[in-house]
C-alpha atoms as a PDB file:
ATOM      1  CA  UNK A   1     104.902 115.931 141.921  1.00  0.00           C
ATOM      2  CA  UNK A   2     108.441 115.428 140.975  1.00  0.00           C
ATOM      3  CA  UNK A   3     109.310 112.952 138.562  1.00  0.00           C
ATOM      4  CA  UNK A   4     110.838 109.671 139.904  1.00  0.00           C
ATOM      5  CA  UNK A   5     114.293 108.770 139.404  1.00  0.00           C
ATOM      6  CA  UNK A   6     115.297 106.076 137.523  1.00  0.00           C
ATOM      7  CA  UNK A   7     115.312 102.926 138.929  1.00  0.00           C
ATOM      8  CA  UNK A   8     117.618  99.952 139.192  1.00  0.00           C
ATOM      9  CA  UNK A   9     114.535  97.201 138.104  1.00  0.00           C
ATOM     10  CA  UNK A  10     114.003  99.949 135.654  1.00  0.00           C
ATOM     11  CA  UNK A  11     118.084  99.892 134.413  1.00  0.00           C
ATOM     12  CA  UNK A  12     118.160  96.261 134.610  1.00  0.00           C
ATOM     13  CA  UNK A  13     114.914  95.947 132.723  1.00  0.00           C
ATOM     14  CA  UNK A  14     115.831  97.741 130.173  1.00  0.00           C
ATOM     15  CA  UNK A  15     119.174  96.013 129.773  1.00  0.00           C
ATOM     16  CA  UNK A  16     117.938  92.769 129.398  1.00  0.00           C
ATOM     17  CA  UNK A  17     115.111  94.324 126.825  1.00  0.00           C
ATOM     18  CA  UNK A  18     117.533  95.527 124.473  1.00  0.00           C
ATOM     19  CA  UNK A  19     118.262  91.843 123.002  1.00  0.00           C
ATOM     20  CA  UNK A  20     114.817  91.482 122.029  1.00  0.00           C
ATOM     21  CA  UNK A  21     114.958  94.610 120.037  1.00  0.00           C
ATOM     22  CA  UNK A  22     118.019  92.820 118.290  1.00  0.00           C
ATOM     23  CA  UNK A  23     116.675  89.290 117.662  1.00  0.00           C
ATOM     24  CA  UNK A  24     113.633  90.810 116.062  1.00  0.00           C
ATOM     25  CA  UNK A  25     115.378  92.517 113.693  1.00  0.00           C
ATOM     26  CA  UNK A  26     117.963  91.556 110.714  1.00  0.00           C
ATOM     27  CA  UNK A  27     120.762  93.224 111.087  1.00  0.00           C
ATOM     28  CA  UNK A  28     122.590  90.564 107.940  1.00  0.00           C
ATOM     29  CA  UNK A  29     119.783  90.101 104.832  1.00  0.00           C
ATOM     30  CA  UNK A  30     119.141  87.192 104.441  1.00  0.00           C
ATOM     31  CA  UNK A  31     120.810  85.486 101.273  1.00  0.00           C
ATOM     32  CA  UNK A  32     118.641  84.803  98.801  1.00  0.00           C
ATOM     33  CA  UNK A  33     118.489  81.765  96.462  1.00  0.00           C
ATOM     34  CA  UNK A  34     118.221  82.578  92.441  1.00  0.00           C
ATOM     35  CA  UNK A  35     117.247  86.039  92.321  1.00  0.00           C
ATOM     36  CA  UNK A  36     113.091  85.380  93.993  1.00  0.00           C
ATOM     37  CA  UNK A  37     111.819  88.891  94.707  1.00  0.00           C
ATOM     38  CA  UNK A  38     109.713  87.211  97.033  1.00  0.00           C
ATOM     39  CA  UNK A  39     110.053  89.266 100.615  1.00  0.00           C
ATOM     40  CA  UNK A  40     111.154  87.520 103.340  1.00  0.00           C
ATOM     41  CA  UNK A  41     108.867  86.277 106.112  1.00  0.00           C
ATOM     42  CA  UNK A  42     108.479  88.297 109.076  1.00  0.00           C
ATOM     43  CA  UNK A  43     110.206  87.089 112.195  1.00  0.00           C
ATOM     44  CA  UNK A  44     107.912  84.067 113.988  1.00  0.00           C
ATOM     45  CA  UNK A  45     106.046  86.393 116.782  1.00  0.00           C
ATOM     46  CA  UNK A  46     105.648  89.563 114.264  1.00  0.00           C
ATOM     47  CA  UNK A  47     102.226  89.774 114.741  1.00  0.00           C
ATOM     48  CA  UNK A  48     102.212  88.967 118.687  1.00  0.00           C
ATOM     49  CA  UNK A  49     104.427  92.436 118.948  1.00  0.00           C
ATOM     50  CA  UNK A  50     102.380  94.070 116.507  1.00  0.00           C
ATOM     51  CA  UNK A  51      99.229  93.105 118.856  1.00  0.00           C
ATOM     52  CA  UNK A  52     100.920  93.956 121.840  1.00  0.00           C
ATOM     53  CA  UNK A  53     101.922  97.182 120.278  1.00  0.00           C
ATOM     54  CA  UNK A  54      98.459  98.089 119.542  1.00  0.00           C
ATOM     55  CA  UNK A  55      97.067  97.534 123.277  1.00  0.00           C
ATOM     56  CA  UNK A  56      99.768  99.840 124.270  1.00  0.00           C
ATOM     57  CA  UNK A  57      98.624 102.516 122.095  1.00  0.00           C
ATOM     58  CA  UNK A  58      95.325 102.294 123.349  1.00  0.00           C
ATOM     59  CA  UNK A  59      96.467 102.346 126.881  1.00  0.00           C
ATOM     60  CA  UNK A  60      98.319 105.120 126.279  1.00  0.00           C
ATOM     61  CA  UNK A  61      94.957 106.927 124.501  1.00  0.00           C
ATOM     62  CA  UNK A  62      93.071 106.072 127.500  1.00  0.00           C
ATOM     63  CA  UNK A  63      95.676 107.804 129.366  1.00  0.00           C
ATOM     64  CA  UNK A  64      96.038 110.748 127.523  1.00  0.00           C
ATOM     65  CA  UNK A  65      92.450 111.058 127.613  1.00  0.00           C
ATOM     66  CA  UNK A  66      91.947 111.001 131.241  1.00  0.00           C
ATOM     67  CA  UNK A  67      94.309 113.342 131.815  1.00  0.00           C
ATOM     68  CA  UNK A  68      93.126 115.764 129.619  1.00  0.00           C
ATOM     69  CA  UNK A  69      89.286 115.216 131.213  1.00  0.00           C
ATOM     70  CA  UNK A  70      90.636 115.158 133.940  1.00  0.00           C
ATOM     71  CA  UNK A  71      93.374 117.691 134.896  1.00  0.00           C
ATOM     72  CA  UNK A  72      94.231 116.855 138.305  1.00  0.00           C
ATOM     73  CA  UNK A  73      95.154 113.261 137.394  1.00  0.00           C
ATOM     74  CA  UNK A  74      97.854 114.629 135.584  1.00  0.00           C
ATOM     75  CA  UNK A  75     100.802 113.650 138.351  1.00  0.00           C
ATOM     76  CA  UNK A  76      99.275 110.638 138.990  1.00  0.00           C
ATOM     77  CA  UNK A  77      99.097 108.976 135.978  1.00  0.00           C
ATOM     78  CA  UNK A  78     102.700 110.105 134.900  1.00  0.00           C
ATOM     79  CA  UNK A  79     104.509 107.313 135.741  1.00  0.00           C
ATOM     80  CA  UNK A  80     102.136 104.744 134.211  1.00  0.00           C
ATOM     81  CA  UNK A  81     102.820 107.051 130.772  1.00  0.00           C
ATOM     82  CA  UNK A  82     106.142 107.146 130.907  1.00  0.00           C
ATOM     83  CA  UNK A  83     106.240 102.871 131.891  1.00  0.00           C
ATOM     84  CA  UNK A  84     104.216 102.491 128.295  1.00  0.00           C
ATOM     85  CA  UNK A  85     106.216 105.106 126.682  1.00  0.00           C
ATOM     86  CA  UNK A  86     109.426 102.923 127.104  1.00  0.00           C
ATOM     87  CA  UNK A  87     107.664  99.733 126.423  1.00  0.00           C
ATOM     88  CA  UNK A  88     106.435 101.208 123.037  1.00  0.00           C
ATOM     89  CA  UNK A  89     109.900 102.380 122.056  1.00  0.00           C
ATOM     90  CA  UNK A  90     111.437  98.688 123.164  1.00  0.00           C
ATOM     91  CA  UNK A  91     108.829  97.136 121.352  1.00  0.00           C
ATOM     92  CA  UNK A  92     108.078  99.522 118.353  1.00  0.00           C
ATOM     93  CA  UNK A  93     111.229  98.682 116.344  1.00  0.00           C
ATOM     94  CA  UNK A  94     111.429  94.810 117.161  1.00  0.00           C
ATOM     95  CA  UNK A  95     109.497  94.588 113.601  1.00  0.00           C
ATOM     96  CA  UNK A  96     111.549  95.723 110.887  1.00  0.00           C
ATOM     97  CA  UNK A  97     108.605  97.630 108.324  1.00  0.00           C
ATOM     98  CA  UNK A  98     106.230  98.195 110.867  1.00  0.00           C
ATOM     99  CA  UNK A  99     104.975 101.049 112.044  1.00  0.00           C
ATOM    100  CA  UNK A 100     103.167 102.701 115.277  1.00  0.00           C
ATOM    101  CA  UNK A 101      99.494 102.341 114.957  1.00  0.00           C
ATOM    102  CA  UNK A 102      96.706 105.087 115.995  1.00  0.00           C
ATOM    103  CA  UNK A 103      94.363 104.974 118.557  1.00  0.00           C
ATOM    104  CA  UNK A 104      90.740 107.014 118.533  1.00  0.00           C
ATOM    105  CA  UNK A 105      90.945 108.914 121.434  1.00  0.00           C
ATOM    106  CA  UNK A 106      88.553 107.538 123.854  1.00  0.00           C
ATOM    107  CA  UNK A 107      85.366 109.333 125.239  1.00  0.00           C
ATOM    108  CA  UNK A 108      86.458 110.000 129.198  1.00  0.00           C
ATOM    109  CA  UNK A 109      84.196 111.338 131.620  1.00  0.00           C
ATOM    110  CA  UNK A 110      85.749 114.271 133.203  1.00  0.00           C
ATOM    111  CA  UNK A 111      85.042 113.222 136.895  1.00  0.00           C
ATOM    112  CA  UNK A 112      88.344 112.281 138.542  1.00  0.00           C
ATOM    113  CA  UNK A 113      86.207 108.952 139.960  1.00  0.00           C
ATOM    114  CA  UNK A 114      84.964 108.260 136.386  1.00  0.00           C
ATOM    115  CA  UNK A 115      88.715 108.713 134.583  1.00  0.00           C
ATOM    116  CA  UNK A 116      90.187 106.611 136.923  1.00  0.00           C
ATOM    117  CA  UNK A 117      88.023 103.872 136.191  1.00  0.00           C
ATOM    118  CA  UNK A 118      88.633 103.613 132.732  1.00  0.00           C
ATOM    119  CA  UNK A 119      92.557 103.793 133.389  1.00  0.00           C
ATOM    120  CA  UNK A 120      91.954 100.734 135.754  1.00  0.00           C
ATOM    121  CA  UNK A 121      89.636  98.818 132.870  1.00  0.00           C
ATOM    122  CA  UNK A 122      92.346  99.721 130.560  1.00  0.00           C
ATOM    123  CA  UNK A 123      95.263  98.678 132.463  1.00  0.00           C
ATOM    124  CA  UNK A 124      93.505  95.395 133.064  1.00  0.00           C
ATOM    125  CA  UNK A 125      92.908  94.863 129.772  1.00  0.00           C
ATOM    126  CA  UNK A 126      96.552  95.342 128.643  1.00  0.00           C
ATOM    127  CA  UNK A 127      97.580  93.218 131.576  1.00  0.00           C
ATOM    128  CA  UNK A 128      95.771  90.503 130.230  1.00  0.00           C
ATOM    129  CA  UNK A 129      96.565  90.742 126.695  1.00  0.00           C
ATOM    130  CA  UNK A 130     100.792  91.116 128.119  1.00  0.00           C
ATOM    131  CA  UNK A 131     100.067  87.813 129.870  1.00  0.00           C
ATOM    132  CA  UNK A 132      98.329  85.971 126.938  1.00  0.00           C
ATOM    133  CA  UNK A 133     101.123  87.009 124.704  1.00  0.00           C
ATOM    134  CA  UNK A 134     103.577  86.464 127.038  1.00  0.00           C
ATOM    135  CA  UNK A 135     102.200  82.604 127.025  1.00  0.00           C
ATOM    136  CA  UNK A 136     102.125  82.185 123.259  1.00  0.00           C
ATOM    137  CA  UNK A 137     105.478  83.742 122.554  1.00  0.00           C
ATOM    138  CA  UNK A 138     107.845  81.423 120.355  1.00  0.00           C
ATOM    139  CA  UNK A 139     111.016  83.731 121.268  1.00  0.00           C
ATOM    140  CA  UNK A 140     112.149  82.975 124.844  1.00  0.00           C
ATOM    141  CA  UNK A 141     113.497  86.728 124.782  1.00  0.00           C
ATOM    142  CA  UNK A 142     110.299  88.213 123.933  1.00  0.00           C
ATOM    143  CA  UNK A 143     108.773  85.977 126.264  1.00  0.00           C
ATOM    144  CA  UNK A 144     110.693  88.117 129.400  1.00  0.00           C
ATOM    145  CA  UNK A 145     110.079  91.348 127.843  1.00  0.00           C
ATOM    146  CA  UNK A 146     106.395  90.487 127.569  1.00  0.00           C
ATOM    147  CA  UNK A 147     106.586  89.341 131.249  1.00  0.00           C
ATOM    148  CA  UNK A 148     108.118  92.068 132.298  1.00  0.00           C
ATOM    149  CA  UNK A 149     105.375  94.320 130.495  1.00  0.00           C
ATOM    150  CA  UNK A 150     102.678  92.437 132.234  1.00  0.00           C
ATOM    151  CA  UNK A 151     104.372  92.593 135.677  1.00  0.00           C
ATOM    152  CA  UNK A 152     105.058  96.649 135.356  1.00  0.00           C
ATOM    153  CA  UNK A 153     101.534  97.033 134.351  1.00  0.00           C
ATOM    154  CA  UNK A 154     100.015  94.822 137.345  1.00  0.00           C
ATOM    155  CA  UNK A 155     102.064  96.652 139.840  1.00  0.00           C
ATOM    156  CA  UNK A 156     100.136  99.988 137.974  1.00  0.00           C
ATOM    157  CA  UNK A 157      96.723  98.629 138.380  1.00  0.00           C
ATOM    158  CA  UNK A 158      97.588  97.251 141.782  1.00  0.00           C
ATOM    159  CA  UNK A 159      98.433 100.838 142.632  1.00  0.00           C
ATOM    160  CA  UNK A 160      95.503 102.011 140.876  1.00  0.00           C
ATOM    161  CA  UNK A 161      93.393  99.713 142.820  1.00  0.00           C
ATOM    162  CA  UNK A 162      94.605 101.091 146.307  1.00  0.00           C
ATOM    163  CA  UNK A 163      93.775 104.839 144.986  1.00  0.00           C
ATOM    164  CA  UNK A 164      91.293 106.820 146.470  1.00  0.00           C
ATOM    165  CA  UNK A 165      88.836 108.365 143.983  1.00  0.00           C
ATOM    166  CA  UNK A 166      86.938 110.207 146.158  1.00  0.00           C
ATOM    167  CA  UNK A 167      83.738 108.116 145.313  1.00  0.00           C
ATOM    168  CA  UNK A 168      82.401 104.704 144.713  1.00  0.00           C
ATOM    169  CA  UNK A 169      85.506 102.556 143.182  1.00  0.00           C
ATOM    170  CA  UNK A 170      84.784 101.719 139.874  1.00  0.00           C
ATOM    171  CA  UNK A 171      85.583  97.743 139.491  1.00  0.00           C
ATOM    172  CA  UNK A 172      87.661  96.333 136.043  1.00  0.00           C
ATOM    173  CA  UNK A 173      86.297  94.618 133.989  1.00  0.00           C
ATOM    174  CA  UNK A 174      87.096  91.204 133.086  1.00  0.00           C
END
């Protein structure tokens, strides 16, 4: 399957994306008063990123794990890869210090029916933490990048949805 081009949402997306990679970090030090070596505070939603972060990572396990025990999902599930690829990299240096966090490879069944399942739970489950964290966000700018996250990944699961599996659909979970 050839790969898609690149898209004008996808252009725009990533245009308005790029400020929230430059409010979270400090490009001036801050000045400190008297000579404390204590460190400076990490930015108000530090940890919301750093959660997001880590659902992304798994999603992208889960991925990477269906496709490898499952082969001919490989096409399929490109585009969803490559959608959390980019949101990792937009989101991955919004905390300065942090790094990407590991994911256990999950245990996927090699059935095509079975894989595509746990894609589906997975992509639910990172649509719903996008949304939560979208809600909570104190940065307006973070806000729309973690909207824009959760709308990317429900248009994936809606599309996952619609897919045959050649079996039984397997349902998401809550």
């Amino acid at each position: 399957m050839p790969r898609r081009p690149l898209t004008r949402r996808t252009t725009v997306g990533s245009a308005l994306c790029a400020p929230l990679v430059l409010a979270g970090c400090d490009i001036d030090p801050p000045v400190r008063d008297g000579g404390t070596s204590a460190a400076p505070a990490p930015p108000p939603d530090a940890e919301l990123v750093a959660g997001v972060v880590g659902s992304l990572v798994r999603a992208q396990s889960v991925l990477e794990a269906a496709t490898s025990s499952a082969p001919a999902l490989g096409a399929r599930l490109a585009a969803i890869g490559e959608a959390h690829a980019a949101h990792l990299d937009l989101l991955a240096g919004a905390v300065p210090g942090s790094g990407l966090p590991s994911a256990a490879p999950p245990k996927v069944p090699p059935r095509v029916d079975r894989a595509l399942g746990a894609v589906r739970r997975s992509e639910q489950r990172l649509l719903r933490e996008a949304r939560e964290a979208c809600a909570v966000a104190a940065s307006g700018d973070l806000a729309r990048v973690l909207a824009s996250i959760a709308a990317s990944t429900a248009q994936h699961s809606a599309a996952l949805a619609g897919a045959p599996t050649g079996a039984t659909p397997v349902e998401a979970s809550p």
